[in-house]
PDB file of N, CA and C in Angstrom:
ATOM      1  N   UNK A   1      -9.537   9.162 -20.756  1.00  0.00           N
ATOM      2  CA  UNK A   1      -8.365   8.732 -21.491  1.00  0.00           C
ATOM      3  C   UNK A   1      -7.173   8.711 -20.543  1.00  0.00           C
ATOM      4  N   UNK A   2      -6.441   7.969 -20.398  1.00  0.00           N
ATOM      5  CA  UNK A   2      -5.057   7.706 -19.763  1.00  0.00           C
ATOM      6  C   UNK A   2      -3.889   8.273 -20.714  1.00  0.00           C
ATOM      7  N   UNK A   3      -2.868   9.124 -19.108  1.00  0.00           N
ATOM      8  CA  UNK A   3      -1.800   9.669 -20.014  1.00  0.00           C
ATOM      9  C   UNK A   3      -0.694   8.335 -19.965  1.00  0.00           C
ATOM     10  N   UNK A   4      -0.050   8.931 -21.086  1.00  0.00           N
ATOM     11  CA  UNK A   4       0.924   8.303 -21.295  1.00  0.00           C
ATOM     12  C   UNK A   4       2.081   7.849 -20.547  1.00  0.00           C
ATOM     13  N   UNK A   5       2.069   8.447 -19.305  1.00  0.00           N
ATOM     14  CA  UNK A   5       2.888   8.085 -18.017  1.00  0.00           C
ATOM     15  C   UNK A   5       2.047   6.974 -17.530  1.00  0.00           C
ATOM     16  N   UNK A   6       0.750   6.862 -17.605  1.00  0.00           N
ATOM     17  CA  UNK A   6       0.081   5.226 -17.104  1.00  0.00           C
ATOM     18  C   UNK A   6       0.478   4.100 -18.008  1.00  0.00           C
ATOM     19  N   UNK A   7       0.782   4.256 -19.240  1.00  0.00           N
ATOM     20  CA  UNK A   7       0.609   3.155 -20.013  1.00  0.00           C
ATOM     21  C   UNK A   7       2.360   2.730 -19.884  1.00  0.00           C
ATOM     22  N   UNK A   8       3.291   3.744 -19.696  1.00  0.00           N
ATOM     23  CA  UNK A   8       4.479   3.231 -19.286  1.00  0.00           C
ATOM     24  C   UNK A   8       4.378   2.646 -18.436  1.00  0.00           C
ATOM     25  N   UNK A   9       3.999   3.050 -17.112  1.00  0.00           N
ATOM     26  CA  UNK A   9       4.111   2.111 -15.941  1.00  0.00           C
ATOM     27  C   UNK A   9       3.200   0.906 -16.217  1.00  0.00           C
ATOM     28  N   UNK A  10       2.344   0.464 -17.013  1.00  0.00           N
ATOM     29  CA  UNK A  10       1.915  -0.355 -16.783  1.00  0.00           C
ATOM     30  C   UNK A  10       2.082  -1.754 -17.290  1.00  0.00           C
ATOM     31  N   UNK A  11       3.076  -1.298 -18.007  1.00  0.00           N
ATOM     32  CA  UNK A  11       3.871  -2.532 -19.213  1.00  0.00           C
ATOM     33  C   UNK A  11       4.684  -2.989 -18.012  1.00  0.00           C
ATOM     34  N   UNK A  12       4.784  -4.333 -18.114  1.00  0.00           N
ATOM     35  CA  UNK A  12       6.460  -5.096 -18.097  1.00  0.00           C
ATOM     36  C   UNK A  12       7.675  -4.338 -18.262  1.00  0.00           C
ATOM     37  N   UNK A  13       8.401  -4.403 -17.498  1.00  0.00           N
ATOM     38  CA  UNK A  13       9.844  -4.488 -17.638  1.00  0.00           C
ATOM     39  C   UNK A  13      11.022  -5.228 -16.706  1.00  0.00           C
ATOM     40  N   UNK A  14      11.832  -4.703 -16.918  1.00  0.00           N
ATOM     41  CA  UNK A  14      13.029  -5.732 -15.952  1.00  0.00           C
ATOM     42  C   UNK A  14      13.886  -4.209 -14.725  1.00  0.00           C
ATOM     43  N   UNK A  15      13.344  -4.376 -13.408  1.00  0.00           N
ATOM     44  CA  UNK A  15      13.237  -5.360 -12.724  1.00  0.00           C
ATOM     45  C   UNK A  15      11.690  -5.232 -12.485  1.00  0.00           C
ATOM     46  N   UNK A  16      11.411  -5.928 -12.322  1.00  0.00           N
ATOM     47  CA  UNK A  16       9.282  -5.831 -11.596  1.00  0.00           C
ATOM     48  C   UNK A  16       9.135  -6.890 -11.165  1.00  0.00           C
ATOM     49  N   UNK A  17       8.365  -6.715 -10.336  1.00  0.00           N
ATOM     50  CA  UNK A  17       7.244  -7.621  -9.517  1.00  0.00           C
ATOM     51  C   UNK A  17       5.856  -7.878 -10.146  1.00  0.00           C
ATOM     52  N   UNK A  18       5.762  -9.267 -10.524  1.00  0.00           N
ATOM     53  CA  UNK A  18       4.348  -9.088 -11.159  1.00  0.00           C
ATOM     54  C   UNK A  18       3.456 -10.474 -10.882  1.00  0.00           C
ATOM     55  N   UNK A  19       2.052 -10.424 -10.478  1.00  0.00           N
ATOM     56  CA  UNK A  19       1.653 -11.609 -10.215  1.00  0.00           C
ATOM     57  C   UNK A  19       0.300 -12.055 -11.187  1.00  0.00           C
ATOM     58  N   UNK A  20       1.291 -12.853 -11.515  1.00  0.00           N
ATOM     59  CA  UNK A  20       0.261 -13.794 -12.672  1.00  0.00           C
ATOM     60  C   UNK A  20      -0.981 -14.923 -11.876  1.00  0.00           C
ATOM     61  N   UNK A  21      -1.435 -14.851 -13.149  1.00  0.00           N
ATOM     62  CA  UNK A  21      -2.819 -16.841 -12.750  1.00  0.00           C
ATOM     63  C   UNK A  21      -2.954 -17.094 -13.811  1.00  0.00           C
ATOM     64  N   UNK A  22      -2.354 -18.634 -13.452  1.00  0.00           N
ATOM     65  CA  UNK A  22      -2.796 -19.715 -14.500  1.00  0.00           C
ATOM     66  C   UNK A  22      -3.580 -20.928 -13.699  1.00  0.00           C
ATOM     67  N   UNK A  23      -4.444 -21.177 -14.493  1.00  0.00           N
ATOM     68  CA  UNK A  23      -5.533 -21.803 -14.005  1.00  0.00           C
ATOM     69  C   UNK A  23      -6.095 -21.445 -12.599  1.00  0.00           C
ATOM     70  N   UNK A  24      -5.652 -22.718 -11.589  1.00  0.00           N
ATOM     71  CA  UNK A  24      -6.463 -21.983 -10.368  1.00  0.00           C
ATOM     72  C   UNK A  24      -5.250 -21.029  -9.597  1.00  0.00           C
ATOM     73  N   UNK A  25      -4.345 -21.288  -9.646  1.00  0.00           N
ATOM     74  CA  UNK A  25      -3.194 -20.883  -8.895  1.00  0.00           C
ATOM     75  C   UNK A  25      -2.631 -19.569  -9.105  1.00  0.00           C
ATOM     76  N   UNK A  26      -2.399 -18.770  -8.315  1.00  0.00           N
ATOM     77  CA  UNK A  26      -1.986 -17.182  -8.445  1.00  0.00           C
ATOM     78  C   UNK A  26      -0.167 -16.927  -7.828  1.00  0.00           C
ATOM     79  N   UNK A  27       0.367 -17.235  -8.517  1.00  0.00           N
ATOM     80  CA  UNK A  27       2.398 -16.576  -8.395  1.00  0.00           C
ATOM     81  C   UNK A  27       2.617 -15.190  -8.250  1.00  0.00           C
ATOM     82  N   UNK A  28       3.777 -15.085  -7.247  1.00  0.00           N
ATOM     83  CA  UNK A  28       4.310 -13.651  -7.758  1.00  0.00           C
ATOM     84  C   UNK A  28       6.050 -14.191  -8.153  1.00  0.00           C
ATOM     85  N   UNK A  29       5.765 -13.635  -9.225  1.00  0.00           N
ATOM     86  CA  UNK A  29       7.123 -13.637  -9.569  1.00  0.00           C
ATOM     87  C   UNK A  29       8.119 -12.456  -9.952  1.00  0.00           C
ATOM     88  N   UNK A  30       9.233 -12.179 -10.080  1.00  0.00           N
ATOM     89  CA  UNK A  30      10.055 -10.517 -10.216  1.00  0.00           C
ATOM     90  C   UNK A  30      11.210 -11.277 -11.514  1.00  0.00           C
ATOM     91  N   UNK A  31      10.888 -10.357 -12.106  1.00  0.00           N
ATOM     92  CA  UNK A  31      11.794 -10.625 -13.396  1.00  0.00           C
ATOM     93  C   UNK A  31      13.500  -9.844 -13.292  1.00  0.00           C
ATOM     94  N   UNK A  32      14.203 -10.408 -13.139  1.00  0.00           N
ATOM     95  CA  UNK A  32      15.598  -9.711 -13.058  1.00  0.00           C
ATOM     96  C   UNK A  32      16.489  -9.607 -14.127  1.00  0.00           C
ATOM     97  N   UNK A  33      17.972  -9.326 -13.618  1.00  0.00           N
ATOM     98  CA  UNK A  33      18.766  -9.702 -14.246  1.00  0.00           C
ATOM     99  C   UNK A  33      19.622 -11.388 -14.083  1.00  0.00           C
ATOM    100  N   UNK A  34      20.433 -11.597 -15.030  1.00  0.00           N
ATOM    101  CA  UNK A  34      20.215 -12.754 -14.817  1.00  0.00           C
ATOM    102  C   UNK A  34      21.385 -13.517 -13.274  1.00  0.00           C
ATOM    103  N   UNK A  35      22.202 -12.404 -12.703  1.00  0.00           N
ATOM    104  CA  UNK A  35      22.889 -12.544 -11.478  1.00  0.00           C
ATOM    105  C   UNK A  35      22.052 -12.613 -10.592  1.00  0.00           C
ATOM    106  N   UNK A  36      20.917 -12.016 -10.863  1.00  0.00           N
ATOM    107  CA  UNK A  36      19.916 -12.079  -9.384  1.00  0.00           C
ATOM    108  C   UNK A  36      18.941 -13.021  -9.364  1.00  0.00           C
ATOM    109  N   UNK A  37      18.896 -14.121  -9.905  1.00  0.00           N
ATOM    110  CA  UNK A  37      18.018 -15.222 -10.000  1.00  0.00           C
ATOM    111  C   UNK A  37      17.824 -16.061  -9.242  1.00  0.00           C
ATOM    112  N   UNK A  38      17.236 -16.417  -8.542  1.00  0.00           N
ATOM    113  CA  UNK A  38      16.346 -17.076  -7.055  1.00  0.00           C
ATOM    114  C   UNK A  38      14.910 -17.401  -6.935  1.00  0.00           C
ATOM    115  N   UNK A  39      15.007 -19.051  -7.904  1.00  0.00           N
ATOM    116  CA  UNK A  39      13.888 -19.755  -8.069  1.00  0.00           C
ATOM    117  C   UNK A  39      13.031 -19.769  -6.930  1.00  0.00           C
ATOM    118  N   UNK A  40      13.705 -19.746  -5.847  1.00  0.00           N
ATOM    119  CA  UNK A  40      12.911 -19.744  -4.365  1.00  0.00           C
ATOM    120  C   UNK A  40      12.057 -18.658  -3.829  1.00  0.00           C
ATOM    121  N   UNK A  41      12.721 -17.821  -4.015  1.00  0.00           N
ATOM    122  CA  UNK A  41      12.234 -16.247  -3.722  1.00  0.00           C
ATOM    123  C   UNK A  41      11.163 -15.702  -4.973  1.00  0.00           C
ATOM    124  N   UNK A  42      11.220 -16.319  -5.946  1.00  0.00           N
ATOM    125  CA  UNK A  42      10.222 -16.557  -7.434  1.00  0.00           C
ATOM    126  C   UNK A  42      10.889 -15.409  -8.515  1.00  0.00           C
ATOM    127  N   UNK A  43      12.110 -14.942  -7.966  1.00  0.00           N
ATOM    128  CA  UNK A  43      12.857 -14.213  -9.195  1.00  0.00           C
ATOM    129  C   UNK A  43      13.596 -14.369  -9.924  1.00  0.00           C
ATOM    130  N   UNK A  44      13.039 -14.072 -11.295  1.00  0.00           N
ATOM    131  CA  UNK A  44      13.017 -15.287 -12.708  1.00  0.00           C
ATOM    132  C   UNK A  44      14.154 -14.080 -13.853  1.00  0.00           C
ATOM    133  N   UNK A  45      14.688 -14.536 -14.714  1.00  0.00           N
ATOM    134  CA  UNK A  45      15.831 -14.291 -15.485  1.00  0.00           C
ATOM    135  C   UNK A  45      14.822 -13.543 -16.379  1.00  0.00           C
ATOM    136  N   UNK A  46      15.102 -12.534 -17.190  1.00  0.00           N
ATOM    137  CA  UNK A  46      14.714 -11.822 -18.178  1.00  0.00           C
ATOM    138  C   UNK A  46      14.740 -12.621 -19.459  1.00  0.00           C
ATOM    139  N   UNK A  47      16.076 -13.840 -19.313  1.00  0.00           N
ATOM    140  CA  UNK A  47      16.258 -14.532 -20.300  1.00  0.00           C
ATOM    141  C   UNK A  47      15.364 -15.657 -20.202  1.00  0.00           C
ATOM    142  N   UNK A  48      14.624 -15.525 -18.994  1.00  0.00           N
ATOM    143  CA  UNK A  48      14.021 -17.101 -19.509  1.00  0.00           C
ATOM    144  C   UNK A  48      12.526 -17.282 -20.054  1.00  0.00           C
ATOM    145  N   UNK A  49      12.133 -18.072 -20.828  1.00  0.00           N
ATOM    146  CA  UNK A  49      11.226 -18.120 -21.812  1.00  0.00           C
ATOM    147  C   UNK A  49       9.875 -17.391 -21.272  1.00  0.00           C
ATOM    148  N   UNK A  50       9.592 -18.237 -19.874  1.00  0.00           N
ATOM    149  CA  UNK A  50       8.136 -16.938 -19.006  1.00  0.00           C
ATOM    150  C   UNK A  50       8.145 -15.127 -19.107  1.00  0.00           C
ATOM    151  N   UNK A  51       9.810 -15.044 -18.466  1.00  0.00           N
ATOM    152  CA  UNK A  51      10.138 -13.720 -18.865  1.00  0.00           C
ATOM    153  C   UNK A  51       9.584 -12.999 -20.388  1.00  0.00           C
ATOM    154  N   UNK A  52      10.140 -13.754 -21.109  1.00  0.00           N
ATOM    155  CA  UNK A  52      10.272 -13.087 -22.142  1.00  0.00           C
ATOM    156  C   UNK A  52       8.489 -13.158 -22.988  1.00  0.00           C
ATOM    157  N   UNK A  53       8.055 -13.821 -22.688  1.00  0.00           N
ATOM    158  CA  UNK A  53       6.357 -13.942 -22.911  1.00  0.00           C
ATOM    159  C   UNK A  53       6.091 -12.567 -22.201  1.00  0.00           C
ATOM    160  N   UNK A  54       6.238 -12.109 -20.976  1.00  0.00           N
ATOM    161  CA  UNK A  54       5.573 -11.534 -20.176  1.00  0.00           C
ATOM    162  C   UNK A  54       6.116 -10.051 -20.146  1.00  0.00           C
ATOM    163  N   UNK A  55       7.310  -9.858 -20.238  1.00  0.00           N
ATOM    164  CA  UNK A  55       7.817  -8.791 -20.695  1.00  0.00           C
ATOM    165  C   UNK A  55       7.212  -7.728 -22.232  1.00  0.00           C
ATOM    166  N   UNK A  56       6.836  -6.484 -21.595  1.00  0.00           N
ATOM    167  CA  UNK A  56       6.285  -5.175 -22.978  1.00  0.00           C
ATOM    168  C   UNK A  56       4.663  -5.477 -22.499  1.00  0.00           C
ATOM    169  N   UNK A  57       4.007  -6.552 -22.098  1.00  0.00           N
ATOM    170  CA  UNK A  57       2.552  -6.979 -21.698  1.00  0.00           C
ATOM    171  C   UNK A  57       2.268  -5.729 -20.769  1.00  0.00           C
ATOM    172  N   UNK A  58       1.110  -5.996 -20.386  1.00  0.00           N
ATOM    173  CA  UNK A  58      -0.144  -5.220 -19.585  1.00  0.00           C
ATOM    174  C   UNK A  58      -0.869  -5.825 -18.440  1.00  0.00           C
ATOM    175  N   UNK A  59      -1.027  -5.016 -17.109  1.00  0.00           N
ATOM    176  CA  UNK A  59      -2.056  -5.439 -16.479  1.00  0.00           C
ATOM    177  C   UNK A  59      -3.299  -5.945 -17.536  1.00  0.00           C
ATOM    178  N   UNK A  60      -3.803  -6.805 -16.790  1.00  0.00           N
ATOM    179  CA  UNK A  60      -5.449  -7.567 -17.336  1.00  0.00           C
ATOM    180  C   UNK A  60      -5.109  -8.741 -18.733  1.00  0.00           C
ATOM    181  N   UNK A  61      -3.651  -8.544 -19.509  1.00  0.00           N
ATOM    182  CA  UNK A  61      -3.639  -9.218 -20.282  1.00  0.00           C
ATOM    183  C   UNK A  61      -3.782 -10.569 -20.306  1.00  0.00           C
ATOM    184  N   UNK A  62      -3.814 -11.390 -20.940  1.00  0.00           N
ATOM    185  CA  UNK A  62      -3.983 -12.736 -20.963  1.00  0.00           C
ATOM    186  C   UNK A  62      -3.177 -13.353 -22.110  1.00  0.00           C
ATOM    187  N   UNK A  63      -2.550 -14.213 -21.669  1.00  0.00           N
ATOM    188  CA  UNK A  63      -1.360 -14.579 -22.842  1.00  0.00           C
ATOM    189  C   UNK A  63      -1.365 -15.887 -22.951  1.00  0.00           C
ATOM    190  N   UNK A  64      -0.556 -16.954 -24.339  1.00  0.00           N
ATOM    191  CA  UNK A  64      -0.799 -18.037 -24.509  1.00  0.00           C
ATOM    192  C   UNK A  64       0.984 -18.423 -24.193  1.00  0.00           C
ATOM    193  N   UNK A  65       0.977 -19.188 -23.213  1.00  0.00           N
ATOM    194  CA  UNK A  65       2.748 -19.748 -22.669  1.00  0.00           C
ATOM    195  C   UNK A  65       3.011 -21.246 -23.025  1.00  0.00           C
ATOM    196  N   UNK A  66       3.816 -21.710 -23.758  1.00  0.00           N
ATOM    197  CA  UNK A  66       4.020 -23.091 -23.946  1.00  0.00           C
ATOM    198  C   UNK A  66       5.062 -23.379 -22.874  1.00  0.00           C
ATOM    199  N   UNK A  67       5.022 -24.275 -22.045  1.00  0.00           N
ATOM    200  CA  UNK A  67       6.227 -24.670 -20.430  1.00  0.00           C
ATOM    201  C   UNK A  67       6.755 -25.569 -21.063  1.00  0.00           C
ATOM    202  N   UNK A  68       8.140 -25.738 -20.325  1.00  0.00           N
ATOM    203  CA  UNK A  68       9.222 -26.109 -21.057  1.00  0.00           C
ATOM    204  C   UNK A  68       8.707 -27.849 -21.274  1.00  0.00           C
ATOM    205  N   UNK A  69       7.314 -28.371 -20.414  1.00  0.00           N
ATOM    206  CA  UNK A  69       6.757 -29.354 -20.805  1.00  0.00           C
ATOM    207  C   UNK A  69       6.150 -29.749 -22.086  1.00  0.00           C
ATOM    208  N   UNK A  70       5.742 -28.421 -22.596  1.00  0.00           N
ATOM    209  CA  UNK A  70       5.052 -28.659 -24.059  1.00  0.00           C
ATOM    210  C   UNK A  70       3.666 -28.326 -23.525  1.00  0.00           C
ATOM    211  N   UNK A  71       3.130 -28.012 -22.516  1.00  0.00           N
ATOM    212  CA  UNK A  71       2.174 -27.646 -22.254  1.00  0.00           C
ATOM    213  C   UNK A  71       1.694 -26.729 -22.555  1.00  0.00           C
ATOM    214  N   UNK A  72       0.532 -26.243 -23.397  1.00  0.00           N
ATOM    215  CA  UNK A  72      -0.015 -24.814 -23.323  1.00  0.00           C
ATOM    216  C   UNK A  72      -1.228 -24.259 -22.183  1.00  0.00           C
ATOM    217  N   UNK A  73      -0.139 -23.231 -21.623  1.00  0.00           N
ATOM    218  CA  UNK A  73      -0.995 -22.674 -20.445  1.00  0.00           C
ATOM    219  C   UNK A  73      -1.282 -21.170 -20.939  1.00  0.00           C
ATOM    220  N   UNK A  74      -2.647 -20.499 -19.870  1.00  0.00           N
ATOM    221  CA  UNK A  74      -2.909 -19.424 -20.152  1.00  0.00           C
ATOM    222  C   UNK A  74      -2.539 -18.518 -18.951  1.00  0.00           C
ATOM    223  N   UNK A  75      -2.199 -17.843 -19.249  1.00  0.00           N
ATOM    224  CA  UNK A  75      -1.557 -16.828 -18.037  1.00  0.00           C
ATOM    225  C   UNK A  75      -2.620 -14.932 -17.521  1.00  0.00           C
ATOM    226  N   UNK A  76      -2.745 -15.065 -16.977  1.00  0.00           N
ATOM    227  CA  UNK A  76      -3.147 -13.420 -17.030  1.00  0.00           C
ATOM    228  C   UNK A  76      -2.601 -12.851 -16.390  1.00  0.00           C
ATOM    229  N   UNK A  77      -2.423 -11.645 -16.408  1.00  0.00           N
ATOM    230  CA  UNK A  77      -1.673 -10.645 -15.542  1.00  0.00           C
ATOM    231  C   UNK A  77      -2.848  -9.568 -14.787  1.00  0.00           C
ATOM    232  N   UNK A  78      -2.514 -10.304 -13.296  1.00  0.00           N
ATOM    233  CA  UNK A  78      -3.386  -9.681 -12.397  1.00  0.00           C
ATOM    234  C   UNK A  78      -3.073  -8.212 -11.414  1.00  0.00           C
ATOM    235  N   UNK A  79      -1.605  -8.480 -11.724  1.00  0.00           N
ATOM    236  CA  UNK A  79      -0.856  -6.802 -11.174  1.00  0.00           C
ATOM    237  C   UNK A  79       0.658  -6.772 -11.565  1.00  0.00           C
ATOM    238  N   UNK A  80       0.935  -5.584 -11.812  1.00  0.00           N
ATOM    239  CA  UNK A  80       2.231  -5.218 -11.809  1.00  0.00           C
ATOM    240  C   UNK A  80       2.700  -4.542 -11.031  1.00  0.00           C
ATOM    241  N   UNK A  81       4.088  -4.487 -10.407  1.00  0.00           N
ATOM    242  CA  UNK A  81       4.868  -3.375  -9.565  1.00  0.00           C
ATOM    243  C   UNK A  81       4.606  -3.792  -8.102  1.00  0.00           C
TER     244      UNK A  81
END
């Protein structure tokens, strides 16, 4: 059984480093605040819609993301921190 100090760290929050896969392709992206945002560097706003999917989640999860295309993609979360 896992203590409860694992399951904190293992959620989402703001600031983190976390690297997702959708389809074939694997991102790291860091969720900030929204002054520190740097599409280039892959660190993404708390406010913005990926954020907020991915944020309170879990290593191993797998989530359903609609992109601002209308696309539905599947995401998993392959590490946090």
């Amino acid at each position: 059984m896992r203590s409860i100090g694992w399951r904190l760290n293992s959620l989402i929050k703001k600031p983190t480093k976390v690297t997702i896969k959708t389809n074939d392709k694997t991102k790291i992206i860091t969720i900030v605040e929204l002054g520190e945002v740097n599409t280039e560097k892959g660190f993404i706003s708390h406010e913005a819609p990926l954020a907020k999917s991915l944020l309170g989640a879990e290593k191993g999860s797998i989530l359903n993301f609609v992109n601002p295309v209308g696309k539905l993609v599947y995401i998993e979360i392959s590490e946090i921190g």
